[in-house]
N, C-alpha and C. Protein backbone atom coordinates (compact mmCIF):
# COMPACT_ATOMS: atom_id res chain seq x y z
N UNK A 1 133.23 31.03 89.82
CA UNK A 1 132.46 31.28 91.03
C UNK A 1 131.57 30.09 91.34
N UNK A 2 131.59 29.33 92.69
CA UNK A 2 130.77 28.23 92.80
C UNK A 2 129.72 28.86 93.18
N UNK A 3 128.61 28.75 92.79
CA UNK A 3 127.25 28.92 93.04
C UNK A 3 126.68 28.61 94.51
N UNK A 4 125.95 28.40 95.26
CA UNK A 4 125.59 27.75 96.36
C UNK A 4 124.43 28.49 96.55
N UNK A 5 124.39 28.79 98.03
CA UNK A 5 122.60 28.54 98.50
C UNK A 5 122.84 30.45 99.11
N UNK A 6 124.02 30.99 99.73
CA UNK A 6 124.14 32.65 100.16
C UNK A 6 125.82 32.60 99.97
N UNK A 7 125.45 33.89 99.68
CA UNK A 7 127.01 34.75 99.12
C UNK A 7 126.56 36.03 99.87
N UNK A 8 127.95 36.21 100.93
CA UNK A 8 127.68 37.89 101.26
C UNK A 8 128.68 38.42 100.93
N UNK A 9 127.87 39.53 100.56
CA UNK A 9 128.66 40.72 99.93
C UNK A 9 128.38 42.26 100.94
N UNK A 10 129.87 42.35 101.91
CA UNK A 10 129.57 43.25 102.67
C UNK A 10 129.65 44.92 102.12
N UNK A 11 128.61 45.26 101.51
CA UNK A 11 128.87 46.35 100.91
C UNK A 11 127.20 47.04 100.59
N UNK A 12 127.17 47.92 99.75
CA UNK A 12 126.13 48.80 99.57
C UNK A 12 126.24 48.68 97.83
N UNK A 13 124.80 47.71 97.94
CA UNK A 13 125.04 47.35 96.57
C UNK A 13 124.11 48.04 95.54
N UNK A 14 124.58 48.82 94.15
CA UNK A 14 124.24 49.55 93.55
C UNK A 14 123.99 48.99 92.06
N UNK A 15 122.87 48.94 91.57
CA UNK A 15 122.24 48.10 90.16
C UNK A 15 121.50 49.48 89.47
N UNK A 16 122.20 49.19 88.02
CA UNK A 16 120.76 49.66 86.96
C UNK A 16 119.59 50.05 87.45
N UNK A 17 119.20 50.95 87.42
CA UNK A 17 117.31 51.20 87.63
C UNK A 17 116.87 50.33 86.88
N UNK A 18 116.96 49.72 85.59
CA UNK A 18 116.40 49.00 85.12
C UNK A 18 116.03 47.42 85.56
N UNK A 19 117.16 47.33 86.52
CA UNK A 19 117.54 45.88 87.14
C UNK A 19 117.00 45.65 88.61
N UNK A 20 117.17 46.80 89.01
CA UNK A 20 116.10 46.72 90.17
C UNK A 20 115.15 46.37 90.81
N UNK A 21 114.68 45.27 91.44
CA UNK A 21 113.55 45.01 92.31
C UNK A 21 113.56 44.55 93.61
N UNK A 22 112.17 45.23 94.64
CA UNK A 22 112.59 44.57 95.74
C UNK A 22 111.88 43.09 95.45
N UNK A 23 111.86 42.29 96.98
CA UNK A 23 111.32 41.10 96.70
C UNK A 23 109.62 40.67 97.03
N UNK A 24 109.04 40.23 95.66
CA UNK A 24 107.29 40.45 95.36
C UNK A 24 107.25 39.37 95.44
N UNK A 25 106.01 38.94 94.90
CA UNK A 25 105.39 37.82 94.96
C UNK A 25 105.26 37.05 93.70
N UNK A 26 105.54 38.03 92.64
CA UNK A 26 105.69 37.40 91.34
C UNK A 26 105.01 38.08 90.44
N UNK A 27 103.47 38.55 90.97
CA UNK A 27 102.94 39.09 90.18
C UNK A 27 103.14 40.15 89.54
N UNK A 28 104.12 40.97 89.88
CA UNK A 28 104.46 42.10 88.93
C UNK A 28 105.39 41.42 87.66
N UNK A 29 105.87 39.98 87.86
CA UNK A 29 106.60 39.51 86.37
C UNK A 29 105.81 39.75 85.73
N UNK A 30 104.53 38.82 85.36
CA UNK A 30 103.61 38.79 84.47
C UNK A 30 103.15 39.68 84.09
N UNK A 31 102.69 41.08 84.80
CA UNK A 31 102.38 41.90 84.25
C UNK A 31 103.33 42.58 83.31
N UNK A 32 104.50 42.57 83.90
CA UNK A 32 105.37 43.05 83.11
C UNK A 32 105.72 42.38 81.90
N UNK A 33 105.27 41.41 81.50
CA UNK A 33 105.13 40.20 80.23
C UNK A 33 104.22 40.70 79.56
N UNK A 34 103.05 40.49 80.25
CA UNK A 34 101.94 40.43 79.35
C UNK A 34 101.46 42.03 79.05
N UNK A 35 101.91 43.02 80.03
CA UNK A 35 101.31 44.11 79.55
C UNK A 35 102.25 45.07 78.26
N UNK A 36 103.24 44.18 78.20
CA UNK A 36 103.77 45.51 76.74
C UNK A 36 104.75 44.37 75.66
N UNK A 37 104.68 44.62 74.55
CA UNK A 37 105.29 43.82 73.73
C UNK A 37 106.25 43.74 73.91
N UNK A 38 107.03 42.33 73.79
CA UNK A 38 108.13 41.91 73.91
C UNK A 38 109.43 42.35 72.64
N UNK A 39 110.58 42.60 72.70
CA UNK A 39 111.29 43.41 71.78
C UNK A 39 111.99 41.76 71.42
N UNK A 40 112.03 41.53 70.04
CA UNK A 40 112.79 40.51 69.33
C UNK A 40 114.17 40.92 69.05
N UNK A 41 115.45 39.69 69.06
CA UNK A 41 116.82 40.80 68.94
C UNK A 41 117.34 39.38 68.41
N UNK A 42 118.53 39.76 67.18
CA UNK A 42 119.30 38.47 67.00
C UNK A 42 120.44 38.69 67.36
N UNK A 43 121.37 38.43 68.61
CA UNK A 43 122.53 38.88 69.06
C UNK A 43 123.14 37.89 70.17
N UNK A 44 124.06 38.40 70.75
CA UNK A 44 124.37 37.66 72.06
C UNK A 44 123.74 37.95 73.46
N UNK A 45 122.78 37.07 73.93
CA UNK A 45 122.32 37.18 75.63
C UNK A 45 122.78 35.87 76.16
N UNK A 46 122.28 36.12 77.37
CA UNK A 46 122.39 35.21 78.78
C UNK A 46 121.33 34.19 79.04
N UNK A 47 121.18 32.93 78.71
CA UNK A 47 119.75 32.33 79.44
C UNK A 47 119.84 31.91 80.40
N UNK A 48 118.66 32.16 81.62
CA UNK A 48 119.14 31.85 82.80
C UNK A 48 118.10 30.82 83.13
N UNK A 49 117.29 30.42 82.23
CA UNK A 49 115.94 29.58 82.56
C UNK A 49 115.80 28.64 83.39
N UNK A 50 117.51 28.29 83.43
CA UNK A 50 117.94 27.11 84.11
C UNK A 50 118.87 26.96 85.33
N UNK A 51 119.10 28.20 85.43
CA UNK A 51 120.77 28.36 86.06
C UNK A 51 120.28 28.43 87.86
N UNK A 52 121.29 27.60 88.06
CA UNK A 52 121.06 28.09 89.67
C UNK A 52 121.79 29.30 90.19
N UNK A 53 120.87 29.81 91.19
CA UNK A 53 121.42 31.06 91.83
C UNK A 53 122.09 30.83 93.55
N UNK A 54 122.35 32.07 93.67
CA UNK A 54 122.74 32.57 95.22
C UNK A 54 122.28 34.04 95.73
N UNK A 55 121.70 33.77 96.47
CA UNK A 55 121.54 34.61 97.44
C UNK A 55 122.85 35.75 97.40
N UNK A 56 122.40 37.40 97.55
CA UNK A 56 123.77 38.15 97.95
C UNK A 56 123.39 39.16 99.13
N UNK A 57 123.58 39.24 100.12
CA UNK A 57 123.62 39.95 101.87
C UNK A 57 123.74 41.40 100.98
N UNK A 58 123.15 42.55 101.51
CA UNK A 58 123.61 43.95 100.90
C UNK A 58 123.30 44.60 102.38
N UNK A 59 124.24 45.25 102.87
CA UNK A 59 124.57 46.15 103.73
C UNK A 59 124.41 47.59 104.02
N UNK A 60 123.63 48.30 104.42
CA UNK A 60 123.86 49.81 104.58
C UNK A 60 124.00 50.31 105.39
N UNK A 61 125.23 50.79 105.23
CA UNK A 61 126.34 51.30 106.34
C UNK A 61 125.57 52.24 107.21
N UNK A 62 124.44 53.01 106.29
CA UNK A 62 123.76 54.35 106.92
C UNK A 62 122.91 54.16 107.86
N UNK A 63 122.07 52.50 107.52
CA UNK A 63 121.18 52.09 108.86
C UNK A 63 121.56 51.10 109.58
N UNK A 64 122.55 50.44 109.00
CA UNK A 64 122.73 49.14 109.46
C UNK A 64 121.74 48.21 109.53
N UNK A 65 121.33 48.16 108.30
CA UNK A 65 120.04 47.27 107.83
C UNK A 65 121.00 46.24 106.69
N UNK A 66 120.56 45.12 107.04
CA UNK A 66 121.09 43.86 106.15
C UNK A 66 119.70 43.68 105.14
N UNK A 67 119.89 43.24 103.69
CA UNK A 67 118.84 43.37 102.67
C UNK A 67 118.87 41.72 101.94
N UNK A 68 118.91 41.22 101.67
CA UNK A 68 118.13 39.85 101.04
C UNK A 68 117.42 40.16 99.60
N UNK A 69 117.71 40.86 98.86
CA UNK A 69 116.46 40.60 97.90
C UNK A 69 117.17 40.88 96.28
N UNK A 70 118.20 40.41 96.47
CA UNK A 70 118.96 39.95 95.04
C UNK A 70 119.40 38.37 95.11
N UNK A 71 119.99 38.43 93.81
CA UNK A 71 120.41 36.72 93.47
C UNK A 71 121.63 36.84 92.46
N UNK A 72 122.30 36.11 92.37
CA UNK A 72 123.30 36.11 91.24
C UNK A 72 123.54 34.89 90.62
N UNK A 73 123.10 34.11 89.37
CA UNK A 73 122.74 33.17 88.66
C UNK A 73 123.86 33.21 87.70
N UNK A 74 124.50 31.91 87.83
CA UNK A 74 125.33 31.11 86.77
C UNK A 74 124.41 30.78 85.63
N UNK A 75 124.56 31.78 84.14
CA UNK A 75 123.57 31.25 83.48
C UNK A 75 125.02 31.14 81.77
N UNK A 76 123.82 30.80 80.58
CA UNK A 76 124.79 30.24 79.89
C UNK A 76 124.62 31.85 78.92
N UNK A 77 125.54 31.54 77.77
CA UNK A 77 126.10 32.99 76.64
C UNK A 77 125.85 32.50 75.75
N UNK A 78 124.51 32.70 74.68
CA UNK A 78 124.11 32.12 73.84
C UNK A 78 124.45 33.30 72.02
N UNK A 79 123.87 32.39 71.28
CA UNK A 79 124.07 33.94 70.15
C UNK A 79 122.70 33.14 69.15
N UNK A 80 122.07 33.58 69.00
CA UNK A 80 120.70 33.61 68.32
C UNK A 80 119.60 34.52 68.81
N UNK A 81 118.50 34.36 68.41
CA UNK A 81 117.01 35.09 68.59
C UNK A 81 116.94 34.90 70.08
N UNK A 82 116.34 36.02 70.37
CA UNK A 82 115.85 35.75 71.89
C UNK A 82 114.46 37.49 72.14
N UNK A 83 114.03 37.27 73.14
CA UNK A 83 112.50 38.36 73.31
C UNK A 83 113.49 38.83 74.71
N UNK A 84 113.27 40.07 75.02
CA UNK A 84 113.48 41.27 75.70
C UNK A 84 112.14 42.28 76.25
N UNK A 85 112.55 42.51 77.78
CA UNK A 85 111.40 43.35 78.12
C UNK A 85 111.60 44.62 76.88
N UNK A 86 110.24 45.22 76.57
CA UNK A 86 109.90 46.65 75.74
C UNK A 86 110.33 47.64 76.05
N UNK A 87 111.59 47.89 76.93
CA UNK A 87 111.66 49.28 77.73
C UNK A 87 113.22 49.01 76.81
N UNK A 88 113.66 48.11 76.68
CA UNK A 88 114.88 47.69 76.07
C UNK A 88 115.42 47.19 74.83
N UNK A 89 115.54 48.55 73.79
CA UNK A 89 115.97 48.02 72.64
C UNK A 89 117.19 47.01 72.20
N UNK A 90 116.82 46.94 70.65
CA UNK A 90 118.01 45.15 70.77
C UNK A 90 119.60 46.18 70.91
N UNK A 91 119.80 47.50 70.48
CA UNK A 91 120.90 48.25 70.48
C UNK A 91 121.40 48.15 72.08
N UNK A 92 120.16 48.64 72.82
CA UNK A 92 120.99 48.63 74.49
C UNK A 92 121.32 47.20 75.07
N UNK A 93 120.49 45.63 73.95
CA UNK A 93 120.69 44.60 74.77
C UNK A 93 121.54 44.34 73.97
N UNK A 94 123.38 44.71 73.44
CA UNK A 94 124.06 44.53 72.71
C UNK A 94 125.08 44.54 73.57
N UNK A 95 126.30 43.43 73.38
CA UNK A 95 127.38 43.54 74.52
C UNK A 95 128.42 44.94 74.63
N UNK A 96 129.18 44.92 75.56
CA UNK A 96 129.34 46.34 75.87
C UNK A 96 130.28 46.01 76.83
N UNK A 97 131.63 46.09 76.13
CA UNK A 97 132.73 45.86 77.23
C UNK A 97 133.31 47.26 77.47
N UNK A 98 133.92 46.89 78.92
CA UNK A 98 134.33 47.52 79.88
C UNK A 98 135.80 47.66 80.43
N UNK A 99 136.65 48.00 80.65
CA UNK A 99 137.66 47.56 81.84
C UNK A 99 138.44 45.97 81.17
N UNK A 100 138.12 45.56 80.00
CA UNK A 100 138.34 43.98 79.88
C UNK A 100 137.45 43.04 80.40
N UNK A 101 136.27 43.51 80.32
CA UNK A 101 135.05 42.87 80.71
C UNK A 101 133.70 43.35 79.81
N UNK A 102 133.17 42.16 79.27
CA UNK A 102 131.96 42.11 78.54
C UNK A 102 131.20 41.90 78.87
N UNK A 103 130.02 43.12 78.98
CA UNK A 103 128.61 42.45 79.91
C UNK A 103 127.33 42.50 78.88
N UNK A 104 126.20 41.92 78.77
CA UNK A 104 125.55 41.23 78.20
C UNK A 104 123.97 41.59 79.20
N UNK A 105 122.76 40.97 78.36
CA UNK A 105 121.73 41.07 79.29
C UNK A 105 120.72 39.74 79.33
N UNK A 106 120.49 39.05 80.19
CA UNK A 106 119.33 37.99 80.19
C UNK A 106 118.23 38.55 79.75
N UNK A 107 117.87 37.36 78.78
CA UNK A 107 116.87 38.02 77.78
C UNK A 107 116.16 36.38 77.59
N UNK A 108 115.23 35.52 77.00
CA UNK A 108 114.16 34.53 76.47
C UNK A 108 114.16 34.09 75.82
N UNK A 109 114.71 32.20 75.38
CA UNK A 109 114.31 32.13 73.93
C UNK A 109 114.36 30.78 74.65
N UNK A 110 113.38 30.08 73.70
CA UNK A 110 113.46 28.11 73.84
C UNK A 110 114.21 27.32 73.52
N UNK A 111 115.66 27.88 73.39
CA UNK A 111 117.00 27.13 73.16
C UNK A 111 116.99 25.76 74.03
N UNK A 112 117.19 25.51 75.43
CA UNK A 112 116.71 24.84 76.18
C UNK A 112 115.26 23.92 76.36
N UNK A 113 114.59 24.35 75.75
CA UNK A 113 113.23 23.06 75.82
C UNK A 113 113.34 22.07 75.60
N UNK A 114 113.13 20.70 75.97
CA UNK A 114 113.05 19.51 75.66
C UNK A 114 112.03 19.42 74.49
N UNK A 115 112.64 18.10 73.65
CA UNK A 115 111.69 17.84 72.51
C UNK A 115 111.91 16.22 72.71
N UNK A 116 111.21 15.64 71.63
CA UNK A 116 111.82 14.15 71.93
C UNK A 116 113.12 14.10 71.40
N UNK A 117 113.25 14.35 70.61
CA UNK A 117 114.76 13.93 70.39
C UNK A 117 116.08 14.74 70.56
N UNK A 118 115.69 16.01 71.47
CA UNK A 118 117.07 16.70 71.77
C UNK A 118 117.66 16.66 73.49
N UNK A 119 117.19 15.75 74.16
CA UNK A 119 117.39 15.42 75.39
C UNK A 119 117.71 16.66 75.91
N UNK A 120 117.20 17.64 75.81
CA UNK A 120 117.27 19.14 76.79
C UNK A 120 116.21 18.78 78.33
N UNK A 121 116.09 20.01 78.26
CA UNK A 121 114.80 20.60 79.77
C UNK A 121 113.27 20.41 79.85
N UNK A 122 113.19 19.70 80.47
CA UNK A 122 111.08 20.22 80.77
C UNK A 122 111.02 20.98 82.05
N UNK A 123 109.77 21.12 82.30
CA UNK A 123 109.65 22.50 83.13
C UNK A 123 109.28 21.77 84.65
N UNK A 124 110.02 22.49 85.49
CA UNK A 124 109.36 21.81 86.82
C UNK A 124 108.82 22.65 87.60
N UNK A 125 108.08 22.72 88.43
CA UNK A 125 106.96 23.60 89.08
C UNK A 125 107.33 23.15 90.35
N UNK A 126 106.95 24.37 90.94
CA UNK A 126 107.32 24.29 92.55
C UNK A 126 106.37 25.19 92.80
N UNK A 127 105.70 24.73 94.36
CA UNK A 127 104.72 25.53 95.06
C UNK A 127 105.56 26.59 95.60
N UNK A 128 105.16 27.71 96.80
CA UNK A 128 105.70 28.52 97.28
C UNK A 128 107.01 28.44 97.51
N UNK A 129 107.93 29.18 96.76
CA UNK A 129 109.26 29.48 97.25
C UNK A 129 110.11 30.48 96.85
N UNK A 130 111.65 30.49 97.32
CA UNK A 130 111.97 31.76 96.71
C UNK A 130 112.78 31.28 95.25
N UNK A 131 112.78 32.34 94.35
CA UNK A 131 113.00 32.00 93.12
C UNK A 131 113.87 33.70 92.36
N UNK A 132 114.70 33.61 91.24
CA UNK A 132 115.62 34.53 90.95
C UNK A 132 114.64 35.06 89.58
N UNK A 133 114.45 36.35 89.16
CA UNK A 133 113.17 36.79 88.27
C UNK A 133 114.76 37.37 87.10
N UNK A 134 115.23 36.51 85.73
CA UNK A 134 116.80 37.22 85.59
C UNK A 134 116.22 37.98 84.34
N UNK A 135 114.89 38.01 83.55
CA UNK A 135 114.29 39.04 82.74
C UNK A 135 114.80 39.92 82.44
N UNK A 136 115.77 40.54 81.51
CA UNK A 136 116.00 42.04 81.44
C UNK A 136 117.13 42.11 82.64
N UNK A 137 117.81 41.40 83.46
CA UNK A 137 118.68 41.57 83.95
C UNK A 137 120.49 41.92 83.59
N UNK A 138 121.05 42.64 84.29
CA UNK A 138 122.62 42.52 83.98
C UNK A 138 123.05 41.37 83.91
N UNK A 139 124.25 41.15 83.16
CA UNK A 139 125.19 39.86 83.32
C UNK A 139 126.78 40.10 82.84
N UNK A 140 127.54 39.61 83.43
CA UNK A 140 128.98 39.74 82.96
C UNK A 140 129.53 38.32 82.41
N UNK A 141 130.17 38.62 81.51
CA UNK A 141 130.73 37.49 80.89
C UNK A 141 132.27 36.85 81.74
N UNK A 142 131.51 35.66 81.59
CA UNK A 142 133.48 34.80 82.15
C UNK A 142 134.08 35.28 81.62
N UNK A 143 135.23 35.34 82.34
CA UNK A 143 136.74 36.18 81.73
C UNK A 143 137.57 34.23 81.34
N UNK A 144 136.83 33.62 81.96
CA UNK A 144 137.84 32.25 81.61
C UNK A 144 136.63 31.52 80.74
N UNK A 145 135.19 31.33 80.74
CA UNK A 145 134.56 30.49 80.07
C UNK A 145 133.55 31.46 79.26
N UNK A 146 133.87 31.81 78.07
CA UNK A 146 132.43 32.91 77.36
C UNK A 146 131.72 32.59 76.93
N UNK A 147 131.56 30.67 77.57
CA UNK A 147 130.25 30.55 77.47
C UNK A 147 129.42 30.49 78.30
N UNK A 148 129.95 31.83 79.36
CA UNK A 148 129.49 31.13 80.82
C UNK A 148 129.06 32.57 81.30
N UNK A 149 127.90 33.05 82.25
CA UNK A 149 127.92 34.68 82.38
C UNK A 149 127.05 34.32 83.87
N UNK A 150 127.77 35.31 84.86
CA UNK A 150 127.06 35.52 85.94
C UNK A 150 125.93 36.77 85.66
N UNK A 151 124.56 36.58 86.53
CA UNK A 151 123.70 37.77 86.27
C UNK A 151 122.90 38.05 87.41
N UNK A 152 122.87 39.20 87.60
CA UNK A 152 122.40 39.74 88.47
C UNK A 152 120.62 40.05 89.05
N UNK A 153 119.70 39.40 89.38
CA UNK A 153 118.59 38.93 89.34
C UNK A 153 117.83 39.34 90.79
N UNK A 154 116.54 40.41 90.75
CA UNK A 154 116.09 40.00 91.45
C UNK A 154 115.14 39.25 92.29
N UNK A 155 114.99 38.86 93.56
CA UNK A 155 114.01 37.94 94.00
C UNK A 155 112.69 37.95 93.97
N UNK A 156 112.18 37.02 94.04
CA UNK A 156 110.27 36.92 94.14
C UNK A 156 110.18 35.69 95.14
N UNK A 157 108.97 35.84 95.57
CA UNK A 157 108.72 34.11 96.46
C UNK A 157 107.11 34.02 95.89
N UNK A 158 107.13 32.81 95.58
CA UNK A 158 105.80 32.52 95.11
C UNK A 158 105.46 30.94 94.62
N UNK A 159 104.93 30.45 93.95
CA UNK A 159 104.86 29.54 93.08
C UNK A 159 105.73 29.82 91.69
N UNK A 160 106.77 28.70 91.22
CA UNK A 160 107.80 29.21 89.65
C UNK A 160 107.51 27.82 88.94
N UNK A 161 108.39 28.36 88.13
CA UNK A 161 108.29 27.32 86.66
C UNK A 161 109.69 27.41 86.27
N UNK A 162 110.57 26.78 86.06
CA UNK A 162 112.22 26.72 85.87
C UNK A 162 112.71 25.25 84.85
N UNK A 163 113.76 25.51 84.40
CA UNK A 163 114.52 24.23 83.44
C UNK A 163 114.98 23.50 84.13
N UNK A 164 115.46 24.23 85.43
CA UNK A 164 116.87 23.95 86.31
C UNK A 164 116.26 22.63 86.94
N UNK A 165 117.21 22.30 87.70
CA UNK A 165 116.60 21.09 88.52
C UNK A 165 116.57 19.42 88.41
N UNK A 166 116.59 19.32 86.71
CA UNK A 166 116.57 18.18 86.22
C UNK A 166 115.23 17.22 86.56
N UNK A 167 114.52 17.91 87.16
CA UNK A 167 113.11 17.41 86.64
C UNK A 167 113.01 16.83 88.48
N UNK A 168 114.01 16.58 89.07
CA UNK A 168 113.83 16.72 90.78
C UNK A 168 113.18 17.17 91.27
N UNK A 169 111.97 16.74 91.73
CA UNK A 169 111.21 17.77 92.90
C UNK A 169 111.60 18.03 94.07
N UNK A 170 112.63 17.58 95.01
CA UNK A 170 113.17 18.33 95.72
C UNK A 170 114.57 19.15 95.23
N UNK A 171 114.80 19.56 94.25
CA UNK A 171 115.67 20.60 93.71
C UNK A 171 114.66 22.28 94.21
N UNK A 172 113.28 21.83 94.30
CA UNK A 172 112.36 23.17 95.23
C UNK A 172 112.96 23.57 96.13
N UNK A 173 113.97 22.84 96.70
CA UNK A 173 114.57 23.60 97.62
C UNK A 173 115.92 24.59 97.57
N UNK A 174 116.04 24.37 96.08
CA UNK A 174 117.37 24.96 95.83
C UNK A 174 116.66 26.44 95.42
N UNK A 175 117.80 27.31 95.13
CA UNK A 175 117.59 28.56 94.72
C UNK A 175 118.02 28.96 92.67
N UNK A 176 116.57 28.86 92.38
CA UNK A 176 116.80 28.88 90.60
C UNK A 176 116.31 29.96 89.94
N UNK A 177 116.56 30.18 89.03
CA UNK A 177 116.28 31.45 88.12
C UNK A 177 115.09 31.11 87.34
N UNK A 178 113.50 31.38 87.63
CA UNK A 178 112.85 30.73 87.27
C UNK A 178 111.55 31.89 86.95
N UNK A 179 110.55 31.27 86.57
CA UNK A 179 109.41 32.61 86.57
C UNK A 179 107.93 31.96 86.85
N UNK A 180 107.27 32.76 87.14
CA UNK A 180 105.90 32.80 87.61
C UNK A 180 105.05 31.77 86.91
N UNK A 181 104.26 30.46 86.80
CA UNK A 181 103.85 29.80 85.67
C UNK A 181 103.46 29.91 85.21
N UNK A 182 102.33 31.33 85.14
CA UNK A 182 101.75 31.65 83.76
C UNK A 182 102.60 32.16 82.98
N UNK A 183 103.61 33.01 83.53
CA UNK A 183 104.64 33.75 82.83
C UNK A 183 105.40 32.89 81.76
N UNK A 184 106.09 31.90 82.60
CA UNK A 184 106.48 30.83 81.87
C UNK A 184 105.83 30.71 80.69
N UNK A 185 104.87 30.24 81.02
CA UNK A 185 103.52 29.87 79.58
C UNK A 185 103.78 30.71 78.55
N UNK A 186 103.22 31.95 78.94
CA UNK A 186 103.55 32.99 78.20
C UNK A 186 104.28 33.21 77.33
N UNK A 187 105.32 33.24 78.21
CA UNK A 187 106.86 33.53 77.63
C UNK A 187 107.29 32.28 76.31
N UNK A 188 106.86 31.04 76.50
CA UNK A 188 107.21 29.92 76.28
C UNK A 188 106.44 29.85 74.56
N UNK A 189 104.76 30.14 74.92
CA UNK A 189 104.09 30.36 73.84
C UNK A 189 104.05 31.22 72.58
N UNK A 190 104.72 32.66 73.27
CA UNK A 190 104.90 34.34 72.91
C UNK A 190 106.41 33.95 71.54
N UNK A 191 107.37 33.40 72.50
CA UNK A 191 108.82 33.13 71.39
C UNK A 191 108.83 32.10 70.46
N UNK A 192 107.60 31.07 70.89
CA UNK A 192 107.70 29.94 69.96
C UNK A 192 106.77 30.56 68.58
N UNK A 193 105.49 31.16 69.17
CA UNK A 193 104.38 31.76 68.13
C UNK A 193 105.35 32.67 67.00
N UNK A 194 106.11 33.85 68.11
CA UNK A 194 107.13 34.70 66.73
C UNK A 194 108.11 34.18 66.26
N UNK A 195 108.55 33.22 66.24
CA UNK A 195 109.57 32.01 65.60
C UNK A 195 108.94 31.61 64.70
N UNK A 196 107.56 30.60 64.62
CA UNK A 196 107.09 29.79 63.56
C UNK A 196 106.23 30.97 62.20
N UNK A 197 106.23 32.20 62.99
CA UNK A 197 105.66 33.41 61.98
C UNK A 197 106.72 34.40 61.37
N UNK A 198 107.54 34.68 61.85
CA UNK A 198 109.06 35.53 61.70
C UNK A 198 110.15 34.44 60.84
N UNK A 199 110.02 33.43 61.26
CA UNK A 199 111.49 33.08 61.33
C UNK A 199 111.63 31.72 61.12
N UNK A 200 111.01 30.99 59.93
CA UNK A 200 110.67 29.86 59.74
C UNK A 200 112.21 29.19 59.30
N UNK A 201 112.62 29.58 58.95
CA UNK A 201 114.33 29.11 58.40
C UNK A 201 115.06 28.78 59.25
N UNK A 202 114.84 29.20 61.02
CA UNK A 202 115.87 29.03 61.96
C UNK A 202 115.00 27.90 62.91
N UNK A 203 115.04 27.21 63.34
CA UNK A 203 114.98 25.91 64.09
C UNK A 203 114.79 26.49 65.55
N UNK A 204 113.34 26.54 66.14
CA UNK A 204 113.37 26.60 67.45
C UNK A 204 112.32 25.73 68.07
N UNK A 205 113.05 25.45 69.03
CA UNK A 205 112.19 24.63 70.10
C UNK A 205 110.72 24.92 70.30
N UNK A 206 109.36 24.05 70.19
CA UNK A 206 108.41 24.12 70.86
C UNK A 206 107.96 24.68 72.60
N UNK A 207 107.35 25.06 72.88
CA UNK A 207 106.91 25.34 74.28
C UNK A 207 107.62 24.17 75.23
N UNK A 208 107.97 24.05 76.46
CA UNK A 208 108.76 23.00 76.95
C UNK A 208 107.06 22.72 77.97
N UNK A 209 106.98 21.21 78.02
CA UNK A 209 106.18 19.77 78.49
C UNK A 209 106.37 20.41 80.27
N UNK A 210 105.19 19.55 81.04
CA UNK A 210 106.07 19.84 82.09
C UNK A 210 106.93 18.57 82.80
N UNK A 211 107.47 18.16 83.49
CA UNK A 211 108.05 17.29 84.12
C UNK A 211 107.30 15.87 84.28
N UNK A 212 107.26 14.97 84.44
CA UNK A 212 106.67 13.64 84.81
C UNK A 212 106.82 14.03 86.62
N UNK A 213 105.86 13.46 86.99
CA UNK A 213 105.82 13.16 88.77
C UNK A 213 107.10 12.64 88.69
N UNK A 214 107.93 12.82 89.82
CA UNK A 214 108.84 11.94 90.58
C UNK A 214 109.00 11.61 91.67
């Protein structure tokens, strides 16, 4: 699936209650971070920290109202530690095929951070825009690349913090799977802190730097 900037999908589109949101401002991420402990899991998820998204059109036939407020993010299929919203044990964030299809859930970990010597991601910041929240989101696995998973995400517009981009400041204009910057922080500080206290034997990335001006 090539990614781009809108994908319509003429239909009446139906998600998880869990996956659900309309489109905020951001501030309900963070709360949703910071107000309940994060669930630790060692298994297979989705990181989308980085992934660019698309826009998907949702249709209802009943009002004939067109909707805007999902995303669907090319993100990657990882297998190590990763943090999960608290509403979601590591059993339900466990893959779960279907039909010949394996779906999976975006879930947090600093696999991706830049360090000096692993030429990964730093973080780039963008003022007001729209951005994909993929937290606790669905995802389906490539049927041709399993290391590859589309996920289902919804929108926020605000100020974000993202991998994606390559450190470009006009990549702000693209559409990325990204989160709120304190959240970021948070999130960034929260997996690295239970890594260096949990889990000293497994190798994880520091908090990710932010970008140099460009």
């Amino acid at each position: 699936m090539r990614i781009g900037r809108i994908a319509l999908i003429a239909a009446v589109l139906v998600f998880p209650a869990w996956a659900a949101a309309a489109p905020g401002d951001g501030e309900g991420t963070l709360a949703g971070l910071q107000g309940q402990q994060p669930v630790f899991c060692h298994g297979v998820y989705a990181l989308c920290i980085k992934a660019p998204c698309t826009e998907t059109v949702a249709y209802d036939s009943a009002t004939g109202a067109y909707s805007i407020d999902q995303a669907v993010c090319s993100c990657e299929v990882l297998k190590g530690w990763s943090m999960g919203p608290a509403k979601m044990s590591c059993s339900s964030r466990a893959p779960v095929t279907q039909r010949g299809r394996t779906y999976i859930v975006s879930t947090y970990s600093n696999a991706f951070n830049q360090t000096a010597l692993n030429g990964l991601s730093n973080t780039l910041s963008c003022d007001r825009t729209t951005w994909a929240w993929c937290y606790g989101s669905p995802c389906v696995v490539d049927k041709d690349d399993t290391s590859k998973a589309t996920c289902t995400c919804p929108l926020e517009t605000s100020k974000m913090s993202t991998l994606g981009g390559n450190c470009r400041q006009n990549a702000c204009n693209g559409l990325w799977s990204a989160a709120l910057p304190a959240a970021d922080t948070y999130a960034n500080n929260t997996f690295a802190s239970y890594m260096a206290t949990n889990h000293t034997d497994v190798p994880s990335n520091p908090p990710a730097q932010a970008c140099m001006a460009q």
